[in-house]
N, C-alpha and C. Protein backbone atom coordinates (compact mmCIF):
# COMPACT_ATOMS: atom_id res chain seq x y z
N UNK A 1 0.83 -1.19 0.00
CA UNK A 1 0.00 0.00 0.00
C UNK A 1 0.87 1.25 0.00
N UNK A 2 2.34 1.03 0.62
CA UNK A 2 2.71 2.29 0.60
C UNK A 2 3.17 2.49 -0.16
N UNK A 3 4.26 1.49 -0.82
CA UNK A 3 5.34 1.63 -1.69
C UNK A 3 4.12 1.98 -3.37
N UNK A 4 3.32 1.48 -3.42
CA UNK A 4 2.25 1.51 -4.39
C UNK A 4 2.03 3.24 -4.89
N UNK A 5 1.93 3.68 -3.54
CA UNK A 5 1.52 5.48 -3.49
C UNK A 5 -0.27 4.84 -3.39
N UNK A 6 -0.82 3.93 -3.52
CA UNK A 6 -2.35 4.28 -2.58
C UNK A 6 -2.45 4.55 -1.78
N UNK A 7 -1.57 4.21 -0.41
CA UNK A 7 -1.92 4.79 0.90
C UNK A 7 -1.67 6.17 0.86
N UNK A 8 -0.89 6.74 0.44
CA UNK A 8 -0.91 8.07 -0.06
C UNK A 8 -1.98 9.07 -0.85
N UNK A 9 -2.33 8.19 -1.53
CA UNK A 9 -3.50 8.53 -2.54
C UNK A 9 -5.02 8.87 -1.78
N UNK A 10 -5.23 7.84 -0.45
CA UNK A 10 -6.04 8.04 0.12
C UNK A 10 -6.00 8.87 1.16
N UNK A 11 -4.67 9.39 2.11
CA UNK A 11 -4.23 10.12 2.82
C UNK A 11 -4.75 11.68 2.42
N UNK A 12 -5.13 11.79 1.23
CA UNK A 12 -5.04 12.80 -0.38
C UNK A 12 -6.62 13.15 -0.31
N UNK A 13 -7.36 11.86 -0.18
CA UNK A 13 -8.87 11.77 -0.41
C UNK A 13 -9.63 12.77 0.01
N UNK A 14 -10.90 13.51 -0.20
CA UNK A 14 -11.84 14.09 -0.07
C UNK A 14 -12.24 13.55 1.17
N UNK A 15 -12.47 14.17 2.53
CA UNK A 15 -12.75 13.89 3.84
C UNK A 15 -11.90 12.51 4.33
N UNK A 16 -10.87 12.16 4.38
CA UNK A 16 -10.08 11.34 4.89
C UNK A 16 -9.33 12.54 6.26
N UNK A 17 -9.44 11.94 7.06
CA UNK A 17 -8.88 12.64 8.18
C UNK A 17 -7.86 11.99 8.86
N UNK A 18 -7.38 10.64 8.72
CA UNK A 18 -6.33 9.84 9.21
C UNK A 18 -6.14 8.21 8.34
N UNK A 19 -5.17 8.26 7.76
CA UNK A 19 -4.79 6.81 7.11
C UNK A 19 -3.60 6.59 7.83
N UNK A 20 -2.96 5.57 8.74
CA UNK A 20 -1.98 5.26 9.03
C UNK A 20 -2.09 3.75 9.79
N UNK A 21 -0.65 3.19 9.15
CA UNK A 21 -0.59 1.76 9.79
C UNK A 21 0.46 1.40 11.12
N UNK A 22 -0.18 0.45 11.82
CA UNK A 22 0.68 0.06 12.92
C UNK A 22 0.94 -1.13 13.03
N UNK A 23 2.00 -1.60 13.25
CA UNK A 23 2.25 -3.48 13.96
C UNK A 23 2.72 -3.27 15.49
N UNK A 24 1.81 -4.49 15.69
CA UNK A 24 1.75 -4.62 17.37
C UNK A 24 3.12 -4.67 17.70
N UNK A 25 4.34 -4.67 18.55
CA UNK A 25 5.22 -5.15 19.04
C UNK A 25 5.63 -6.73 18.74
N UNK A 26 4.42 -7.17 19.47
CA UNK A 26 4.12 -8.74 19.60
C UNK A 26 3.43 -9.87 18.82
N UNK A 27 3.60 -9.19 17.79
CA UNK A 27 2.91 -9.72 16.54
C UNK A 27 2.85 -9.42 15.06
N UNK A 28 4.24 -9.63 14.40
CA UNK A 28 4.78 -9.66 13.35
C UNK A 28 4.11 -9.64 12.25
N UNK A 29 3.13 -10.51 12.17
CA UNK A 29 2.14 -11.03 11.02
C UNK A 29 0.63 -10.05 11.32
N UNK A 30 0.33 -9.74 11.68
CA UNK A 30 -0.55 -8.57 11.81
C UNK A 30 -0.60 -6.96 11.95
N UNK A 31 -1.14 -6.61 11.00
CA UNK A 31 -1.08 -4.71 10.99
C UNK A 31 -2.43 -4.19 11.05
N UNK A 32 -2.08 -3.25 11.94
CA UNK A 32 -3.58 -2.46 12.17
C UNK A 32 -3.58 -1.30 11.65
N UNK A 33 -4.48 -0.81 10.36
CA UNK A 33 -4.79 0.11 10.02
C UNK A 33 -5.93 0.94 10.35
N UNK A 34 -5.63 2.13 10.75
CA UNK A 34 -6.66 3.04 11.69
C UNK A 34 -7.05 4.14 10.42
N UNK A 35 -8.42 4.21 9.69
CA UNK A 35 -8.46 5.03 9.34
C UNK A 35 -9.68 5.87 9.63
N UNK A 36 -9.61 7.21 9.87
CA UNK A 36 -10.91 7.81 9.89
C UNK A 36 -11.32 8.69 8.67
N UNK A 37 -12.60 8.87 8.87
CA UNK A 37 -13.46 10.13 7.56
C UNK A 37 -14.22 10.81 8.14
N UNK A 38 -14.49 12.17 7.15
CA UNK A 38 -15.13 12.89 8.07
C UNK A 38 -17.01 12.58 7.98
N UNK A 39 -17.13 11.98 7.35
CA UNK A 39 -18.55 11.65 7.48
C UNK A 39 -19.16 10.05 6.54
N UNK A 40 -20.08 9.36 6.66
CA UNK A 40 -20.40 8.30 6.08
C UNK A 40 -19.97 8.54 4.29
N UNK A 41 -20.61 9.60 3.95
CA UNK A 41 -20.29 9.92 2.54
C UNK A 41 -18.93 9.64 2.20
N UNK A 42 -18.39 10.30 3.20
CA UNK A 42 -16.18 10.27 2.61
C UNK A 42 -15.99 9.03 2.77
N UNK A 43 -16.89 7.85 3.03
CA UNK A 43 -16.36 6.40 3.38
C UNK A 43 -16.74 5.81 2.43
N UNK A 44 -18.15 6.36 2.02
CA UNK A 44 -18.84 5.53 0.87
C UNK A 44 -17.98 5.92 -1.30
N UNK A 45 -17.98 7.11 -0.41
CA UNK A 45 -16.59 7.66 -1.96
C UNK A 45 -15.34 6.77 -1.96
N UNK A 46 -14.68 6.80 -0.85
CA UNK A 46 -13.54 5.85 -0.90
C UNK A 46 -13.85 4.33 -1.30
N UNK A 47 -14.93 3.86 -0.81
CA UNK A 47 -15.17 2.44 -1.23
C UNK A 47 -15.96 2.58 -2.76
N UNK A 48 -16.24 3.66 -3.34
CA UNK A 48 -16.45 3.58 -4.44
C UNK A 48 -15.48 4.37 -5.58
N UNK A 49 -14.38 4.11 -4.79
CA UNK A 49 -13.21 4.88 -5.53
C UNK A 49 -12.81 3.99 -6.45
N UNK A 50 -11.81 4.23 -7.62
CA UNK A 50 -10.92 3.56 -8.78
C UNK A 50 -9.60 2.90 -7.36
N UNK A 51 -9.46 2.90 -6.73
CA UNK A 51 -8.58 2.41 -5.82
C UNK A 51 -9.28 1.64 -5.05
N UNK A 52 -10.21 0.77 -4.96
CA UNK A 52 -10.68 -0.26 -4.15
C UNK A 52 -10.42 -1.32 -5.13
N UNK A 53 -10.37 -1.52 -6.14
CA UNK A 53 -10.14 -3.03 -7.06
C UNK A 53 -8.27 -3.22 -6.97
N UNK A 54 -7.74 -1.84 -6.94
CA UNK A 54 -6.23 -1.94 -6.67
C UNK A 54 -5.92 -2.54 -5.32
N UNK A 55 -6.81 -2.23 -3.78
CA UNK A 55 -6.37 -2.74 -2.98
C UNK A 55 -6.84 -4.03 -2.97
N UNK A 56 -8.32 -4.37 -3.44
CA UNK A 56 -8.41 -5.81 -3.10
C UNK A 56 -7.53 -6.65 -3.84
N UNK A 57 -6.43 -6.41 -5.10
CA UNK A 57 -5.66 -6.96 -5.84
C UNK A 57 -4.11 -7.15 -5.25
N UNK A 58 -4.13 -5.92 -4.46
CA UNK A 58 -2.68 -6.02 -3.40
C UNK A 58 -3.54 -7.37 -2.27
N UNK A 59 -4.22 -7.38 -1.72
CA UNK A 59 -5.18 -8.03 -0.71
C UNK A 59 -5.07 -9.58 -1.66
N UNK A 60 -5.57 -9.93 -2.73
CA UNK A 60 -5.30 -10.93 -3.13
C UNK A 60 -3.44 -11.47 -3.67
N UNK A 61 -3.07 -10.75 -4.52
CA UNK A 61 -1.32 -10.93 -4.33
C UNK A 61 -1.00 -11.43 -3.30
N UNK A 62 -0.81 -10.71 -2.20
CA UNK A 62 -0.17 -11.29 -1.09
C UNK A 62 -1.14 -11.85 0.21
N UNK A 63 -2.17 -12.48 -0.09
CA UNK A 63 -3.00 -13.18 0.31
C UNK A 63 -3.33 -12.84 2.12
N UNK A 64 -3.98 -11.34 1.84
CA UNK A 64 -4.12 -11.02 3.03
C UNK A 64 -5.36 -10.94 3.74
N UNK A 65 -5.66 -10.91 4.92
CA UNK A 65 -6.97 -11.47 5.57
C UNK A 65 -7.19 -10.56 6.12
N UNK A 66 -8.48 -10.61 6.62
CA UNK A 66 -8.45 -8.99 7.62
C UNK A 66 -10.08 -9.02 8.50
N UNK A 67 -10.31 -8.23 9.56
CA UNK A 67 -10.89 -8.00 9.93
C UNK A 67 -11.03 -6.66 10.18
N UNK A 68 -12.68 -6.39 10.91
CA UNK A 68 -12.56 -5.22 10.35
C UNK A 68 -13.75 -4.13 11.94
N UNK A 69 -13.33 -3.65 12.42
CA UNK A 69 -13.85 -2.96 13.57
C UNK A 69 -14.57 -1.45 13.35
N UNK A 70 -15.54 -1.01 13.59
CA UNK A 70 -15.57 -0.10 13.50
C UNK A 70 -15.83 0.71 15.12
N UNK A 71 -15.76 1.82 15.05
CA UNK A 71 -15.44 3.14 16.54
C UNK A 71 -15.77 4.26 15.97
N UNK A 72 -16.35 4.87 16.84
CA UNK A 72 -16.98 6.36 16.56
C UNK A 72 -16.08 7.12 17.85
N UNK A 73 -15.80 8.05 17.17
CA UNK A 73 -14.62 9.03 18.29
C UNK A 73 -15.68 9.73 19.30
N UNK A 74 -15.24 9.89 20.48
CA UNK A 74 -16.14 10.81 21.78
C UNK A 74 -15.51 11.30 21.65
N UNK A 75 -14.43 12.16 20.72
CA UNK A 75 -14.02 13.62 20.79
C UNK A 75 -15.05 14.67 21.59
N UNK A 76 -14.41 15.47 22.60
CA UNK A 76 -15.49 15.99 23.32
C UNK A 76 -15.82 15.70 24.49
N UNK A 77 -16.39 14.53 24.93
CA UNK A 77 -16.53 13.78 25.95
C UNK A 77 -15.16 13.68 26.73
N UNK A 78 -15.64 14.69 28.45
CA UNK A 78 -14.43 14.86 28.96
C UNK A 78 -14.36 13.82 30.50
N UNK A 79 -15.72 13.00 30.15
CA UNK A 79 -15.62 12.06 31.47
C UNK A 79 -14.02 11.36 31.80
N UNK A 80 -13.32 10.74 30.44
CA UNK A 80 -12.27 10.57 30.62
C UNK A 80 -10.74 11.33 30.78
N UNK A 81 -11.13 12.35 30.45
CA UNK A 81 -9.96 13.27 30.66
C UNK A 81 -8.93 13.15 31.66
N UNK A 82 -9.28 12.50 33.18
CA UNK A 82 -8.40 12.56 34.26
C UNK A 82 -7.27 11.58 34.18
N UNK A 83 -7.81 10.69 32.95
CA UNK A 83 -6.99 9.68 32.67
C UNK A 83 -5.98 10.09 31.39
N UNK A 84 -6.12 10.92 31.13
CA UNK A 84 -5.23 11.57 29.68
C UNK A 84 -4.28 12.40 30.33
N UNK A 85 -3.16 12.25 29.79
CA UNK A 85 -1.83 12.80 30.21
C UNK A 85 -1.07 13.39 28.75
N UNK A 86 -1.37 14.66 28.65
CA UNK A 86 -0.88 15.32 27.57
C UNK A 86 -0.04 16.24 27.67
C-alpha cells in the first residue's frame, strides 16, 4: 500500500482525516490500520473509488486477511480526561 503510493492517494482523499498503519510489538504477522473520515459519505466515496479493485488486488497478491472494527470518536466527551496525560 505504501510503496504503491495508494496509501498516499487516500491520505489525499476528499474527507479522509487519518490513514496510518501500525504493527503490534508482539505480533509480526498482523497490521492495524486506523483510518478515519469525516462523514459516512467520505467512506462511501472511498469504497467507491478507482482504488478499491487496486487494494483488493494487493489483498489478493499477497493473500491477506483482515478483519474489520468499526469506533466512533467521543471527541469531546471529557468524562475521561483525568486519565489523559498530555
Amino acid at each position: 500500500m505504501e510503496s504503491s503510493g495508494i496509501a498516499d492517494q487516500i491520505r489525499h482523499a476528499e474527507g479522509n482525516l487519518r490513514y496510518a498503519y501500525y504493527q503490534p510489538l508482539d505480533d509480526p504477522e498482523t497490521i492495524l490500520l486506523i483510518d478515519a473520515w469525516a462523514d459516512q459519505a467520505a467512506i462511501d466515496r472511498h469504497h467507491a473509488s478507482e482504488r478499491m479493485p487496486q487494494i483488493a488486488a494487493l489483498r489478493e497478491k499477497y493473500d491477506l486477511h483482515m478483519t474489520m472494527e468499526r469506533f466512533v470518536s467521543d471527541e469531546g466527551d471529557v468524562q475521561d480526561e483525568q486519565y489523559i496525560r498530555k
